[in-house]
N, C-alpha and C. Protein backbone atom coordinates (compact mmCIF):
# COMPACT_ATOMS: atom_id res chain seq x y z
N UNK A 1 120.77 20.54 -126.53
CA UNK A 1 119.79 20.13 -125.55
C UNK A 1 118.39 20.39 -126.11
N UNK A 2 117.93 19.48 -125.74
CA UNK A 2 116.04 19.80 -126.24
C UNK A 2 115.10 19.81 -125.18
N UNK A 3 114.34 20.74 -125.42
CA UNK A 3 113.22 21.28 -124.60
C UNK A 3 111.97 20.97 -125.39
N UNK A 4 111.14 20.39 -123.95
CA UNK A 4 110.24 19.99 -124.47
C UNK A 4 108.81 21.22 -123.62
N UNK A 5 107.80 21.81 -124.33
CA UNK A 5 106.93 22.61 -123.77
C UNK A 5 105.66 22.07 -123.93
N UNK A 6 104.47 22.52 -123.31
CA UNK A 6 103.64 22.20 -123.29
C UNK A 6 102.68 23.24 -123.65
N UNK A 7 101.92 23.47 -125.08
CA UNK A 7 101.07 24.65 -125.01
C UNK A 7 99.72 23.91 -125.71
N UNK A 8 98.90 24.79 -125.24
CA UNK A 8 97.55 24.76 -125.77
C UNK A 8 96.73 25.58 -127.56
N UNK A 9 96.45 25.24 -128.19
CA UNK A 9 96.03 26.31 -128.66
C UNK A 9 94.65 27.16 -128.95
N UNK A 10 94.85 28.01 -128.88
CA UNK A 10 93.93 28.82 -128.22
C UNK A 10 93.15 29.82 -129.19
N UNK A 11 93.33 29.60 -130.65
CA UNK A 11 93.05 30.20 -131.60
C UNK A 11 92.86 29.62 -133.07
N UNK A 12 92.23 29.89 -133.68
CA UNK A 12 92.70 30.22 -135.09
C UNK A 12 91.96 31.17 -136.00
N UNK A 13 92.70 31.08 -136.82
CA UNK A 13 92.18 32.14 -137.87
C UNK A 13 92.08 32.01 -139.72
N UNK A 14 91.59 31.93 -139.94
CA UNK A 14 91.44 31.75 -141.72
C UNK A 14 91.90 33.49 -142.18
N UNK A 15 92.22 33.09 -143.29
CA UNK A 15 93.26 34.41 -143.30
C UNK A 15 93.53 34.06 -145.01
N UNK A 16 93.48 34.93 -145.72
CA UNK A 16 93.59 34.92 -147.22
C UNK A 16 94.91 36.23 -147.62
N UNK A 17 96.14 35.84 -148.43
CA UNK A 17 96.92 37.01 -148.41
C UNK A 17 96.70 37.71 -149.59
N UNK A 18 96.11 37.33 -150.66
CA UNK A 18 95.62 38.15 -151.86
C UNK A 18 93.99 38.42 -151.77
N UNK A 19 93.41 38.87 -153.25
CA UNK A 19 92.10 38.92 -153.67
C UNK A 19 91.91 37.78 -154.40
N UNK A 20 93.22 36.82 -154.62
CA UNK A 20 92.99 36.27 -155.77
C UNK A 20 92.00 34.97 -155.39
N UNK A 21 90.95 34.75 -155.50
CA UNK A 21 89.99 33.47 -155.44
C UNK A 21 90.75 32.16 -155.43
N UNK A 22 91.48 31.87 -156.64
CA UNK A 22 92.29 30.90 -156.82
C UNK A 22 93.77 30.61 -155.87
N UNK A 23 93.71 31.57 -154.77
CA UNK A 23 95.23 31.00 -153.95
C UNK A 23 94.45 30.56 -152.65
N UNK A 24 95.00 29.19 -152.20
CA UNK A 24 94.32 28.54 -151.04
C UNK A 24 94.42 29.98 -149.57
N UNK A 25 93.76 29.41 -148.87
CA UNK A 25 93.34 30.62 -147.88
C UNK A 25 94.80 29.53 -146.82
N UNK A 26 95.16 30.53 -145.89
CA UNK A 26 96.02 29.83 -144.73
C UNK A 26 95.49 30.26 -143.58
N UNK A 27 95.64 29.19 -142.50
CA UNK A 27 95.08 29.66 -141.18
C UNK A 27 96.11 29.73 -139.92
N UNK A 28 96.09 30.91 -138.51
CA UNK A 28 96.69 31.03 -138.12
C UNK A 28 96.64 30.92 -136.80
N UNK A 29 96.96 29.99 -136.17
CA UNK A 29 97.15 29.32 -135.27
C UNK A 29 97.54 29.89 -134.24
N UNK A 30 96.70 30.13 -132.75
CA UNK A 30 97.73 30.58 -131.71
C UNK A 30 97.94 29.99 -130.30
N UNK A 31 99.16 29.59 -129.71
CA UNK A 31 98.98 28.68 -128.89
C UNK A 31 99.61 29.69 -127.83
N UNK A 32 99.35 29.14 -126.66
CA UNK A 32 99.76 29.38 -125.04
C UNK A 32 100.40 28.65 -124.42
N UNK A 33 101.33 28.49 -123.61
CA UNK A 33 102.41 27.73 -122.65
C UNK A 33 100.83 27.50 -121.91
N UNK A 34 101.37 26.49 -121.13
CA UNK A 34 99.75 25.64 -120.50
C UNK A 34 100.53 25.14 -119.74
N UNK A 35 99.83 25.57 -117.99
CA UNK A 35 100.65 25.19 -116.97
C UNK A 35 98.84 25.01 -115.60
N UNK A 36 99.44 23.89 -115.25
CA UNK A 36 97.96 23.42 -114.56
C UNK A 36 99.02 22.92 -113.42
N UNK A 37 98.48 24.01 -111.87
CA UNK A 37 99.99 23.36 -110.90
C UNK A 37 99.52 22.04 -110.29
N UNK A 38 97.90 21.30 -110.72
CA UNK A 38 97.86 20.29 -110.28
C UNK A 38 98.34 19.29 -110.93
N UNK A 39 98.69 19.28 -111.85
CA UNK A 39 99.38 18.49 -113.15
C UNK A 39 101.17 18.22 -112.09
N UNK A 40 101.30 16.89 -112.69
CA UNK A 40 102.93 16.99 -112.24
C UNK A 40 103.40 17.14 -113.19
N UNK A 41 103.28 16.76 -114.74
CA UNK A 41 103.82 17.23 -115.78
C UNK A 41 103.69 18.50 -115.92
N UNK A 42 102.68 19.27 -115.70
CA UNK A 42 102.77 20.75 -115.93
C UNK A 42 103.89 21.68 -115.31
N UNK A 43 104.44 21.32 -113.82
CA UNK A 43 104.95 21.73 -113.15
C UNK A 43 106.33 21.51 -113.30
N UNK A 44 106.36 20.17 -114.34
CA UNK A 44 108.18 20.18 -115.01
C UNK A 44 108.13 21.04 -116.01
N UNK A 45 107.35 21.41 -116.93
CA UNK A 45 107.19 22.07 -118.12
C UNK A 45 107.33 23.56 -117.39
N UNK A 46 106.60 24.27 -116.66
CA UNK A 46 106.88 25.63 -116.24
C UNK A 46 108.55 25.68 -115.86
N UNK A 47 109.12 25.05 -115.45
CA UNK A 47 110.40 25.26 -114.92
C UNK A 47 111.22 25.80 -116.40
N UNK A 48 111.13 25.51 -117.88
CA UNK A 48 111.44 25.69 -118.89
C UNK A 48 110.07 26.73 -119.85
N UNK A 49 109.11 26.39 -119.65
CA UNK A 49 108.25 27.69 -120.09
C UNK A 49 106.79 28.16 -119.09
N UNK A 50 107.43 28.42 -118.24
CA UNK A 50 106.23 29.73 -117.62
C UNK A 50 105.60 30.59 -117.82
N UNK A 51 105.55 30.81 -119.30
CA UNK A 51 104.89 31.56 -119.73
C UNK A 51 105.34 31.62 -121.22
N UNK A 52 104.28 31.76 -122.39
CA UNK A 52 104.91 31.86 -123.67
C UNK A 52 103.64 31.88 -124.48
N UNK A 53 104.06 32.69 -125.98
CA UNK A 53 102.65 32.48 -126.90
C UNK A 53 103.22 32.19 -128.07
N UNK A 54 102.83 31.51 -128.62
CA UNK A 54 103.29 31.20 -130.45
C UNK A 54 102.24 30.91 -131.30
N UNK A 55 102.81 31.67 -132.30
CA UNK A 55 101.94 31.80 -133.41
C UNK A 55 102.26 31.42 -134.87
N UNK A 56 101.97 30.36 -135.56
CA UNK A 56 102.15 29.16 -136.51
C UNK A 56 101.26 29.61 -137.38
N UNK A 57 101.87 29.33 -138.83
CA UNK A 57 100.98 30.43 -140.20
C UNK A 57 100.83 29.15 -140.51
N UNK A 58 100.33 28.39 -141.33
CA UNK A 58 100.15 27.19 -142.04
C UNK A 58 98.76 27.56 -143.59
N UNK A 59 99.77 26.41 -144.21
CA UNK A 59 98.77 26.36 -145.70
C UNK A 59 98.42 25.19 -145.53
N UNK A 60 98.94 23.68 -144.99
CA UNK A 60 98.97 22.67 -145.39
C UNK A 60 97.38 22.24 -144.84
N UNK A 61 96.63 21.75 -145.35
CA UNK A 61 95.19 21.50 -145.37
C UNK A 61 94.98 20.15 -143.89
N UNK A 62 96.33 19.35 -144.09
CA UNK A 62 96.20 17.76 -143.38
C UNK A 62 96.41 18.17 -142.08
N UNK A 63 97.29 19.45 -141.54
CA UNK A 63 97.02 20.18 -140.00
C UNK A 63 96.27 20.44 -139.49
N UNK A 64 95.77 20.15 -138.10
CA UNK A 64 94.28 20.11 -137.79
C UNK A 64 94.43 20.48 -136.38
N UNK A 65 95.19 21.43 -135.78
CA UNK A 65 94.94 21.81 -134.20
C UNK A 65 93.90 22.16 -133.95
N UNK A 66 93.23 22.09 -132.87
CA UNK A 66 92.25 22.38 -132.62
C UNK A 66 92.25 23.24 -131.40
N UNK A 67 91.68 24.53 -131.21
CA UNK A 67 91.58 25.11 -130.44
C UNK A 67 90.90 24.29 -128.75
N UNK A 68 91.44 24.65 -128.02
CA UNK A 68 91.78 24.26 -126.38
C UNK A 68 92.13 22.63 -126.59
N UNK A 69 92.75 22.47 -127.33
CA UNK A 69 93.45 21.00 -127.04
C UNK A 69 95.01 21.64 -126.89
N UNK A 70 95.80 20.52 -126.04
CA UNK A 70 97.11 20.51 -125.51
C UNK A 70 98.25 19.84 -126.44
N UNK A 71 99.33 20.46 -126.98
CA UNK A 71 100.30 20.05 -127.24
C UNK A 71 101.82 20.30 -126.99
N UNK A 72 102.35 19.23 -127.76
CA UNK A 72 103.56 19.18 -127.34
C UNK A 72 104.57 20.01 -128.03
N UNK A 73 105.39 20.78 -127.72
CA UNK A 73 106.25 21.37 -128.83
C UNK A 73 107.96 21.08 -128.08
N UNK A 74 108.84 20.48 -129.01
CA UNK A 74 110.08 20.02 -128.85
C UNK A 74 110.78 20.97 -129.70
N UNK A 75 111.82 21.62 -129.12
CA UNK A 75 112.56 22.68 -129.44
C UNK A 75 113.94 22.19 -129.21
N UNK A 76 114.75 21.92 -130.44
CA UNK A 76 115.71 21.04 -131.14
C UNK A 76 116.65 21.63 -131.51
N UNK A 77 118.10 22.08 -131.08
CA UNK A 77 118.95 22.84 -131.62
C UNK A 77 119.29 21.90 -132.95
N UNK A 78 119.67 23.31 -133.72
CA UNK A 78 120.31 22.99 -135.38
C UNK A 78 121.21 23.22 -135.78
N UNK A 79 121.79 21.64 -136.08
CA UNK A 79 123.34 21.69 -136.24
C UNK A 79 124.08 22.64 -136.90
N UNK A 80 125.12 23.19 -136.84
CA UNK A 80 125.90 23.89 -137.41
C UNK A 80 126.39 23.17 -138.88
């Protein structure tokens, strides 16, 4: 079964894991379950996440969340 949530994100962060100049920097992303009870979509989405925070490490440069914009996250079981 797949679940679909609705979070915002609400952060980021530039973040370097060495000294070394030469390794790209990664930034870290933090999102919120996002529930608005005037929303009718919001109010299907709380029934499956009422609350939640996630936090996404990324290197890839072409990712571009943007803090207080809304997304979608689909949570996909994996086949055996």
């Amino acid at each position: 079964m797949t679940v679909r949530a609705k979070f915002r994100c609400s952060s980021v962060k530039h973040r370097k894991w060495t000294s070394n100049p030469e390794e790209n920097a990664v930034r870290e992303f933090e999102f919120d379950a996002l529930y608005d009870p005037s929303v009718p979509e919001d109010q299907r989405y709380a029934k499956a996440t009422p609350s939640g925070k996630l936090t996404v490490t990324v290197d890839n440069p072409a990712i571009d969340w943007k803090p207080g914009h809304a997304y979608y996250l689909d949570i996909t079981p994996v086949e055996d």
